[in-house]
Protein backbone atom coordinates (compact mmCIF):
# COMPACT_ATOMS: atom_id res chain seq x y z
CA UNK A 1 105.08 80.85 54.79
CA UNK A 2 102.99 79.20 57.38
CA UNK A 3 103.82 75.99 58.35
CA UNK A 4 100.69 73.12 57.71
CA UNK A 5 98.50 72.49 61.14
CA UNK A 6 99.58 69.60 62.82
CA UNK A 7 97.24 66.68 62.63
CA UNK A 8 96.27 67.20 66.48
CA UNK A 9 95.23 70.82 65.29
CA UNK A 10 93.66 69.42 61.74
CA UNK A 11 91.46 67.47 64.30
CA UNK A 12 90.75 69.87 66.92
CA UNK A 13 89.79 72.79 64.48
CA UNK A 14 87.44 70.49 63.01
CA UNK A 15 85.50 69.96 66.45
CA UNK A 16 85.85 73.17 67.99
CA UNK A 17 86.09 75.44 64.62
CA UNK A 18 86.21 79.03 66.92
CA UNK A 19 89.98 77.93 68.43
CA UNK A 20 91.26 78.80 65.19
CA UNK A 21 89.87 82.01 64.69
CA UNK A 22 89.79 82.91 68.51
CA UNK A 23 93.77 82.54 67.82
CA UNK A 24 94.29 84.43 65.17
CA UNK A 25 92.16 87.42 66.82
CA UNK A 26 94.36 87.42 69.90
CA UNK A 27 97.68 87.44 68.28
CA UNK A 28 96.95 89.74 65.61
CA UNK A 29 94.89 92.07 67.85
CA UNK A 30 96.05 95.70 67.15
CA UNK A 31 98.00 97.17 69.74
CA UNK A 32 98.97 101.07 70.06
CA UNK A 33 102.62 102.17 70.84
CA UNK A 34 101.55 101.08 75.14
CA UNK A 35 104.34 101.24 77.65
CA UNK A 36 105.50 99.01 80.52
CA UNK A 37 102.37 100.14 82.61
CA UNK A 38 100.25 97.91 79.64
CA UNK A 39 102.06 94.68 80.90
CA UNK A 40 100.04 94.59 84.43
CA UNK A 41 97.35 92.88 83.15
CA UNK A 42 99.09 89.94 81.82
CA UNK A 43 100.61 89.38 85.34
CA UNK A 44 97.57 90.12 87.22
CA UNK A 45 95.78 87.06 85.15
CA UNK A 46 99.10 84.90 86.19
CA UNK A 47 98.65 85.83 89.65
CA UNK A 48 94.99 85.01 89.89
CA UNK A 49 95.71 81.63 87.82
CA UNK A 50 98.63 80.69 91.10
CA UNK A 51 96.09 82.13 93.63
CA UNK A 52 93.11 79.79 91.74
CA UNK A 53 95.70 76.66 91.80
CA UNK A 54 96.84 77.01 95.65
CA UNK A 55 93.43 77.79 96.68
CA UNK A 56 92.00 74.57 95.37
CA UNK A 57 94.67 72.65 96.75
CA UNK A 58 93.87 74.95 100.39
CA UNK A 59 90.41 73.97 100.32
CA UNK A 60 90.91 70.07 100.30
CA UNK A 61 92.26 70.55 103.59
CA UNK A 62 90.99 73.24 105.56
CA UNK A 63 88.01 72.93 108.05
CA UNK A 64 85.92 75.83 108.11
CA UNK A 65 84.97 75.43 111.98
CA UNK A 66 86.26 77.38 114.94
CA UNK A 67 87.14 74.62 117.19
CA UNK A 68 89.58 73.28 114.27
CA UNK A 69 90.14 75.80 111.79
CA UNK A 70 93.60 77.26 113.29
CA UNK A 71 94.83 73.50 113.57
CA UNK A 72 93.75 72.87 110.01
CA UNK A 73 95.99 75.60 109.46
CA UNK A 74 98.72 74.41 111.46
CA UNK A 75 98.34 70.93 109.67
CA UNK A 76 98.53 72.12 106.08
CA UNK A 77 101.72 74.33 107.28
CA UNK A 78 103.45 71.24 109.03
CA UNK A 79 102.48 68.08 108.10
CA UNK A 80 100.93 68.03 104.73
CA UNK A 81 103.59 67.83 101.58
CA UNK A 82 104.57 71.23 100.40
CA UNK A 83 101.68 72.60 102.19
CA UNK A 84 103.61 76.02 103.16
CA UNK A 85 104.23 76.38 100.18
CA UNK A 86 101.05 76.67 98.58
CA UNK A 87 99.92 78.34 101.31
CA UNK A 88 102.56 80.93 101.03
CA UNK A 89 101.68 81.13 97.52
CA UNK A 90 98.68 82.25 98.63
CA UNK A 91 99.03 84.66 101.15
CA UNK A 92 102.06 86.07 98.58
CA UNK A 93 99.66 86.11 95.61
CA UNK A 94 97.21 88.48 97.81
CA UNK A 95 100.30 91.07 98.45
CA UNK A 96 101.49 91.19 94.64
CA UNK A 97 98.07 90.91 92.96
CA UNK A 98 96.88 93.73 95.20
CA UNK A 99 100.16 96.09 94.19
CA UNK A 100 99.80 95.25 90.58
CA UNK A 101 96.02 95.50 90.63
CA UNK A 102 96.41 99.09 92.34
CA UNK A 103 98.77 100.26 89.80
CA UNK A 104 96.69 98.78 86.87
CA UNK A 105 94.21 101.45 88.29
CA UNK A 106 96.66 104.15 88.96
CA UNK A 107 97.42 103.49 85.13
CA UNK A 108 93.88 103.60 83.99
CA UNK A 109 93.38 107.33 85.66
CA UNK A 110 96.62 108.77 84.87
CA UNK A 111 96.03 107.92 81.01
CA UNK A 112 92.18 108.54 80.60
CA UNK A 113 91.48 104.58 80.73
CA UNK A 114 88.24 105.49 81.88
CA UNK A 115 87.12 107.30 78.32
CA UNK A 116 84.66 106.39 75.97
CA UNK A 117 84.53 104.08 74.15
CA UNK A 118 86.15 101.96 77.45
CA UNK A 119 83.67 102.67 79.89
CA UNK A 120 82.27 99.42 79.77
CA UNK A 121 85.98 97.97 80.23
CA UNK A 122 86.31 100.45 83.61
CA UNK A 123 83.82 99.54 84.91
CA UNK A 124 84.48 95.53 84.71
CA UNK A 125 88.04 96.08 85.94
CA UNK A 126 86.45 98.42 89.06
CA UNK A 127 84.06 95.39 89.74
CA UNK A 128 86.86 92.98 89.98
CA UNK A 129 88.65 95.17 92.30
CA UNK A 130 85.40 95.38 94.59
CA UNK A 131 84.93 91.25 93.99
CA UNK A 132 89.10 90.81 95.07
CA UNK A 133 88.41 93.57 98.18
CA UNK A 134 85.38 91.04 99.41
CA UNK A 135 87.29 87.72 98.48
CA UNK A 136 90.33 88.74 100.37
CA UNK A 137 88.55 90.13 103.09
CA UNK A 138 86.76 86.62 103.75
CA UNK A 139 89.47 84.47 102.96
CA UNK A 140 91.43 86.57 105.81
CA UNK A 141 89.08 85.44 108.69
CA UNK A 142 89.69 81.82 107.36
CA UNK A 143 92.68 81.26 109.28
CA UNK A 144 90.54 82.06 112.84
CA UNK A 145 93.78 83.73 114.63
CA UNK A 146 93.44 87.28 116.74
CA UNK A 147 93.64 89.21 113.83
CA UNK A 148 91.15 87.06 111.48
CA UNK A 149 88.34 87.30 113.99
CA UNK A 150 88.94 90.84 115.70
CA UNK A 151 89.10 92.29 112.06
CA UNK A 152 86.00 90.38 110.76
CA UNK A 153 84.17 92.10 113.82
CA UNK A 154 85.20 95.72 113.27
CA UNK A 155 83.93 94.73 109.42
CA UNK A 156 80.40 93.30 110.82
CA UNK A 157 80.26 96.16 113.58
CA UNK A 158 80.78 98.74 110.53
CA UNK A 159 77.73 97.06 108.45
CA UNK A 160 75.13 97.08 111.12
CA UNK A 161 75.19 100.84 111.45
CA UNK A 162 73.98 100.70 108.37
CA UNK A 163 70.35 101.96 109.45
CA UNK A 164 66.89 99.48 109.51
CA UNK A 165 69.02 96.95 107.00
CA UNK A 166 72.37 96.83 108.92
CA UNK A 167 71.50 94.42 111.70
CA UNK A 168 69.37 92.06 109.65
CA UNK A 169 72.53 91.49 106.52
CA UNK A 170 75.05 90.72 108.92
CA UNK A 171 72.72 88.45 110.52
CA UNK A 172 71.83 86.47 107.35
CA UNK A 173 75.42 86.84 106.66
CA UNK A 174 76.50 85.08 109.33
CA UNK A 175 73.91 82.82 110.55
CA UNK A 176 73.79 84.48 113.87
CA UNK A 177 74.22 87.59 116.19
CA UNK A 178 77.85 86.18 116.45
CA UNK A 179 81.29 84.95 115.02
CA UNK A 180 80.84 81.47 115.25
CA UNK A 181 80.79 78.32 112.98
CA UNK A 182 78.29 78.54 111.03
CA UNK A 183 79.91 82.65 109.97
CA UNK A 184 82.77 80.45 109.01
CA UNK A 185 81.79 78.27 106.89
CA UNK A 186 79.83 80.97 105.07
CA UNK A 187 82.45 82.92 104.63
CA UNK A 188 84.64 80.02 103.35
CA UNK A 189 81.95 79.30 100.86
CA UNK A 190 81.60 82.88 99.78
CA UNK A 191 85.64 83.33 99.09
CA UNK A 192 85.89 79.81 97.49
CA UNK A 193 82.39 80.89 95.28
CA UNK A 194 84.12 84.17 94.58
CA UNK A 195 86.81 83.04 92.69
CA UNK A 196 85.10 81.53 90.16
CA UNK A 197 83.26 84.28 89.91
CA UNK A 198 86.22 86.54 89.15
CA UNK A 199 87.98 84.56 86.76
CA UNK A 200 83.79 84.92 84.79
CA UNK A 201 84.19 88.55 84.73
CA UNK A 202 88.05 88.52 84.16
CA UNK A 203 86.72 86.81 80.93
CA UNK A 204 84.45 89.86 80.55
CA UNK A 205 86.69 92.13 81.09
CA UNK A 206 89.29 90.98 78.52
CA UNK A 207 86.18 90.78 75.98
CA UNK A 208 85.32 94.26 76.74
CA UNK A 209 88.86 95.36 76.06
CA UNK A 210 88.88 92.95 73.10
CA UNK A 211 85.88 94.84 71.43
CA UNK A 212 87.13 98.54 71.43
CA UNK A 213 90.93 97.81 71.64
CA UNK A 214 93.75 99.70 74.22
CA UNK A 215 94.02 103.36 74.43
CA UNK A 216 96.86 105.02 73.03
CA UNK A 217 99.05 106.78 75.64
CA UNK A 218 100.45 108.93 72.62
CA UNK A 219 96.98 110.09 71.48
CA UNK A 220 97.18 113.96 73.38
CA UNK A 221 101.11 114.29 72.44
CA UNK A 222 101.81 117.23 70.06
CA UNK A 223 102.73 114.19 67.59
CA UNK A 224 100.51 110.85 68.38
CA UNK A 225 101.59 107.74 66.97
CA UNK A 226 98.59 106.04 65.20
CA UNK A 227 100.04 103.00 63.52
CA UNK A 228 99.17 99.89 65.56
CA UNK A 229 101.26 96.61 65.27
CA UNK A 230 100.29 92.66 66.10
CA UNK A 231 99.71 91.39 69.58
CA UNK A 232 101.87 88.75 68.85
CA UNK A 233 105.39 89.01 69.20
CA UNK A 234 106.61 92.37 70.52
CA UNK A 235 103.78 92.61 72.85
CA UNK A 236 103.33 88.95 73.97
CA UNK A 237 107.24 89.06 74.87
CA UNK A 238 106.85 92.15 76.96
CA UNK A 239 104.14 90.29 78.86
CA UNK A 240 105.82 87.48 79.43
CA UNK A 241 108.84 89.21 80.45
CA UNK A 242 106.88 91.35 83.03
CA UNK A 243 105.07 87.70 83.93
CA UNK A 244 109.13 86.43 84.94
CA UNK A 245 109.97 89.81 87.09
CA UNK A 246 106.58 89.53 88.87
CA UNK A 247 107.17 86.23 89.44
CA UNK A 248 110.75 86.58 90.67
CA UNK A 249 109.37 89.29 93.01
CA UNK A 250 106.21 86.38 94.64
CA UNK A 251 109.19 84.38 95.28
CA UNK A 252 111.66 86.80 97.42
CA UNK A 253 108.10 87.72 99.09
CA UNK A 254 107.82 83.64 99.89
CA UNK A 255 111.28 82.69 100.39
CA UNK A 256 113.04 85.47 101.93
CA UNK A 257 110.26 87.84 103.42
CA UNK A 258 107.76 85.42 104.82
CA UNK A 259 107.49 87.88 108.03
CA UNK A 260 105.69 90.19 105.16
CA UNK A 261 102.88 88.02 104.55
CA UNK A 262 101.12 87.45 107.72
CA UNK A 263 101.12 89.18 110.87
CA UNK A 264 102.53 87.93 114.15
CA UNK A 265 99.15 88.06 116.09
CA UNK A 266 97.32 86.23 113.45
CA UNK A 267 99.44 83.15 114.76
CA UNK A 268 97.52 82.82 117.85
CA UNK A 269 94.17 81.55 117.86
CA UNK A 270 91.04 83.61 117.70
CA UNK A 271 89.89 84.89 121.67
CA UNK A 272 87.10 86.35 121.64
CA UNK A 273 87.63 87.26 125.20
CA UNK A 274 91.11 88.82 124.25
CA UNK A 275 91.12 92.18 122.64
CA UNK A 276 94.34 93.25 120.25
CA UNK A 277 95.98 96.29 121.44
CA UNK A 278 95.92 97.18 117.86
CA UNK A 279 93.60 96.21 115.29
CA UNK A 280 95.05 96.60 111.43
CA UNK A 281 94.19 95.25 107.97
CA UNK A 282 96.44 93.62 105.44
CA UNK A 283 97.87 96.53 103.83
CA UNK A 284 95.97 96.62 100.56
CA UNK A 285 92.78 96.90 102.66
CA UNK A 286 94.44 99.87 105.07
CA UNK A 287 93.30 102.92 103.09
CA UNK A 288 89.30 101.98 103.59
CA UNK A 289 89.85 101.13 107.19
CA UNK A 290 91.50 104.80 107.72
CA UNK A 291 88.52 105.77 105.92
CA UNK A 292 86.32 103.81 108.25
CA UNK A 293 88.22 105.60 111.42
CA UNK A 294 88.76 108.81 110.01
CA UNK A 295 84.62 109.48 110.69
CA UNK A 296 83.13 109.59 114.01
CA UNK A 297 80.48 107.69 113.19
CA UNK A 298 80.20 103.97 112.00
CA UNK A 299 77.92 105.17 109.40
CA UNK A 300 79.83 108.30 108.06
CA UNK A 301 82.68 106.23 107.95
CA UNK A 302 80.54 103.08 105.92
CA UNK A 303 79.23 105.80 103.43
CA UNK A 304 82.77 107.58 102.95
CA UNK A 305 84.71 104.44 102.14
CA UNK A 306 81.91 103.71 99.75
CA UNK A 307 81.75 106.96 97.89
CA UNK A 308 85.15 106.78 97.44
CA UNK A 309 84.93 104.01 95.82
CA UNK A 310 81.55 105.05 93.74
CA UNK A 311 82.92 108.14 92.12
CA UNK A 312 85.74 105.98 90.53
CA UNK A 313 82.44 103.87 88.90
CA UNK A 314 81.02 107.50 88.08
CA UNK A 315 84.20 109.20 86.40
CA UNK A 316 83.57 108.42 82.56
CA UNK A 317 80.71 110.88 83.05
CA UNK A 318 82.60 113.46 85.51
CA UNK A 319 85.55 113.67 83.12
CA UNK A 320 84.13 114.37 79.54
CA UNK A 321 87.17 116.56 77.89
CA UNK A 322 88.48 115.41 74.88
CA UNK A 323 92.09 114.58 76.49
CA UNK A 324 92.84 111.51 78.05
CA UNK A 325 96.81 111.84 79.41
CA UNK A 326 97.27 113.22 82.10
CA UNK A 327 100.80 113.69 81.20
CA UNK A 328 99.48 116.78 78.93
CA UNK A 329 96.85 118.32 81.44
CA UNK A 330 98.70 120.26 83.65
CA UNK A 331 96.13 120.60 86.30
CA UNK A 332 94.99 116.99 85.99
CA UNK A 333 98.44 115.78 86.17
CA UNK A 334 98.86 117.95 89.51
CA UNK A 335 95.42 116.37 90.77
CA UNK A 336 95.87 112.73 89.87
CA UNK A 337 99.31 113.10 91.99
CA UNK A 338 97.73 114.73 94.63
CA UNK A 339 94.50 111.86 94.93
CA UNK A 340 97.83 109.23 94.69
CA UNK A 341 99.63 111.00 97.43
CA UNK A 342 96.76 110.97 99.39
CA UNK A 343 95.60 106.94 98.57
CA UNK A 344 99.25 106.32 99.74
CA UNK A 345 98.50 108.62 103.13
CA UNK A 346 95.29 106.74 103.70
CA UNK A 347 97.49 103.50 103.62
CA UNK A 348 99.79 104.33 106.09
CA UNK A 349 96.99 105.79 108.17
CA UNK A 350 95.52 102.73 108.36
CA UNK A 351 98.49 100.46 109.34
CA UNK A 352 99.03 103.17 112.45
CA UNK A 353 97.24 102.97 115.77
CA UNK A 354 94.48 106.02 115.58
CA UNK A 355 96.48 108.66 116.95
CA UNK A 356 95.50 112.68 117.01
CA UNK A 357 98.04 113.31 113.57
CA UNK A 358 96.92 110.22 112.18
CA UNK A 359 93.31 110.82 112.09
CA UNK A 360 93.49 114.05 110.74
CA UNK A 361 95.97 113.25 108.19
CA UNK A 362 93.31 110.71 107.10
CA UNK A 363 90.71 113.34 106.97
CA UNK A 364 92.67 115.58 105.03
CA UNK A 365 93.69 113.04 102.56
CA UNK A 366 89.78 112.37 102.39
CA UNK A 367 88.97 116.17 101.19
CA UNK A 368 91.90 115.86 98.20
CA UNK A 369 90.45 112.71 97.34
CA UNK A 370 86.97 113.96 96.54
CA UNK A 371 88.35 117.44 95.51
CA UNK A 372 90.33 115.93 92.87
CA UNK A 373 87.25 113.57 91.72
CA UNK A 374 84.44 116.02 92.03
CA UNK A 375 85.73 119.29 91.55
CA UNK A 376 89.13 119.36 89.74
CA UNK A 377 88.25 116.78 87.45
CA UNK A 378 84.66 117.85 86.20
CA UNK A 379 85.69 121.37 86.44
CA UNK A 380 88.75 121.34 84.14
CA UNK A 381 87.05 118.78 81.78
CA UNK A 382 84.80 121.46 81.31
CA UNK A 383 86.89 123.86 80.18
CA UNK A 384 88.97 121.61 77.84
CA UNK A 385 85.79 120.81 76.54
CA UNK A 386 85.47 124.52 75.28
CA UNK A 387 88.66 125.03 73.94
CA UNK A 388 90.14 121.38 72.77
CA UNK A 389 92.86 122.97 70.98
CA UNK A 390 94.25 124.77 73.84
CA UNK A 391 98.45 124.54 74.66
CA UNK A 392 99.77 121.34 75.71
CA UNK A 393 102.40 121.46 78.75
């Protein structure tokens, strides 16, 4: 039996008469036999909710302008309460969101995610990884060390090869032909703007989700489960357990590993007279910078590391087969470990100065990439497509 609302409720439902139903929708939403991998999300929105919380406290006292950025810095680490704290919680929540957010992907392809009727749910979640790439990309020049500036110039160097409209965006961009104050404080305003604007289409994405419900990672098996059960408790305790380990992993990160969060060179103010011997991205951004180097030209290199991210928008229509797991399609299940294997490859690329074996390995991890995407995948969709009730392996 349910027990009567509490007056407080009695009174609330009365003014806001959605709660109640918005509640009821959410725990009793329908939920397939999902795995572990399902739990991601919840601790993605946990980390973004830290990351929104320390950022706001960050922005009360940082100065976006060369001459005293770094000190701000220095002032929020030292002498302002707590301050490394919540800045570590910051830096920390970058590192974990990114590794969760990457396998929340990696989940998505291996099990069809991308399917109908979800498209509209891929797509959201791909432009919240392309909103998180730009936010963290801006909020690492913040800080005005080597690394902040000398990375934010390879970035802007990249974009003006970008022919007749390359030279005029980064010059609206930043104010300027250079890296200078006024670049700051746009960029500041752009990765403070940007969060708001990802916790809008975080809403949008849940909604999306919301309106055609999970996928079922059972559904291709030679005996899917079809009977659903409530949000709300087996699945909202899974969450929340997978909330605690991530949570108990962002604090070894800040406690014990702070060396993990920030590089050494990014502790010495921005020279722009002073070039690093070695120029390299947070590690979540690594793969696109290999990308970047792995073509001759600044161009090539802008147009690869976009296509690879534009076929991921494009793969509800290059993958039309009936099957979703890739656990039962053999070939897909080879492929999507091969395009992993090579994501992984264009990481470590990236975090390595641009040596002979390097480059190439980047090069050749490009080809499996787009093999996988735009041959292997259309191609076997195709014929699964003509005979859906061929053998599962």
């Amino acid at each position: 039996m349910t027990p009567p609302p509490s007056p407080f409720s009695h009174w609330l439902n009365k003014r806001l008469p959605f709660l109640r139903p918005l509640h009821q929708h959410f725990s009793r939403f329908p939920m397939p036999p999902v795995n572990g991998w399902w739990t991601l999300g919840a601790c993605l929105i946990a980390i973004v909710l830290l990351m929104g919380a320390s950022g706001l406290f960050l922005a009360l006292n940082y100065t976006p302008d060369i001459q005293q950025a770094f000190s701000s810095i220095e002032t929020i680490e030292r002498r302002v309460p707590s301050g490394w704290l919540i800045r570590s919680l910051h830096m920390g929540g970058a590192t974990v969101f990114f590794a969760a957010l990457y396998l929340h992907i990696g989940r998505g392809l291996w099990y069809g995610s991308y399917k109908a009727p979800r498209e509209l749910v891929w797509l959201s979640g791909l432009l919240l990884m392309v909103l998180f790439m730009t936010t963290a990309f801006a909020g690492y020049v913040l800080p005005w060390g080597q690394m902040s500036y000398w990375g934010a110039t390879v970035i802007t160097h990249a974009i003006e090869a970008i022919p007749a409209l390359g030279k005029p965006l980064v010059t609206f961009l930043l104010g300027g032909n250079d890296l200078g104050t006024v670049a700051l404080h746009r960029l500041f305003v752009l990765h403070f703007t940007l969060g708001f604007i990802v916790l809008a289409i975080i809403g949008l994405h849940v909604l999306c989700l919301h309106g055609v419900g999970s996928s079922n990672p059972t559904a291709d098996s030679p005996t899917p489960i079809t009977t659903t059960r409530p949000f709300h408790s087996d699945y909202s305790i899974k969450d929340g357990l997978a909330v605690c380990g991530v949570l108990i992993i962002y604090a070894i990160l800040i406690f014990f590993l702070p060396d993990w969060l920030e590089k050494t060179s990014n502790l010495i103010p921005a020279d722009p007279l002073k070039t690093p011997s070695d120029i390299t991205p947070e590690w979540y951004l690594a793969p696109f910078y290999a990308m970047l180097r792995a073509v001759p030209s600044r161009l090539g290199g802008l147009i690869i590391a976009a296509t690879s991210i534009i076929i991921l928008f494009a793969l509800p229509w290059l993958d039309q087969s009936p099957r979703h797991n890739a656990t039962y399609r053999p070939t897909i299940r080879v492929g999507m470990t091969l395009a992993f294997m090579a994501f992984l490859t264009l990481g470590i690329a990236g975090l390595h100065t641009p040596s002979t074996i390097w480059l190439w390995l980047s090069r050749l991890s490009l080809i499996v990439w787009f093999s996988v995407f735009l041959l292997i995948l259309p191609l076997t969709a195709r014929h699964e497509r003509l005979s859906p009730k061929g053998d599962h392996s």
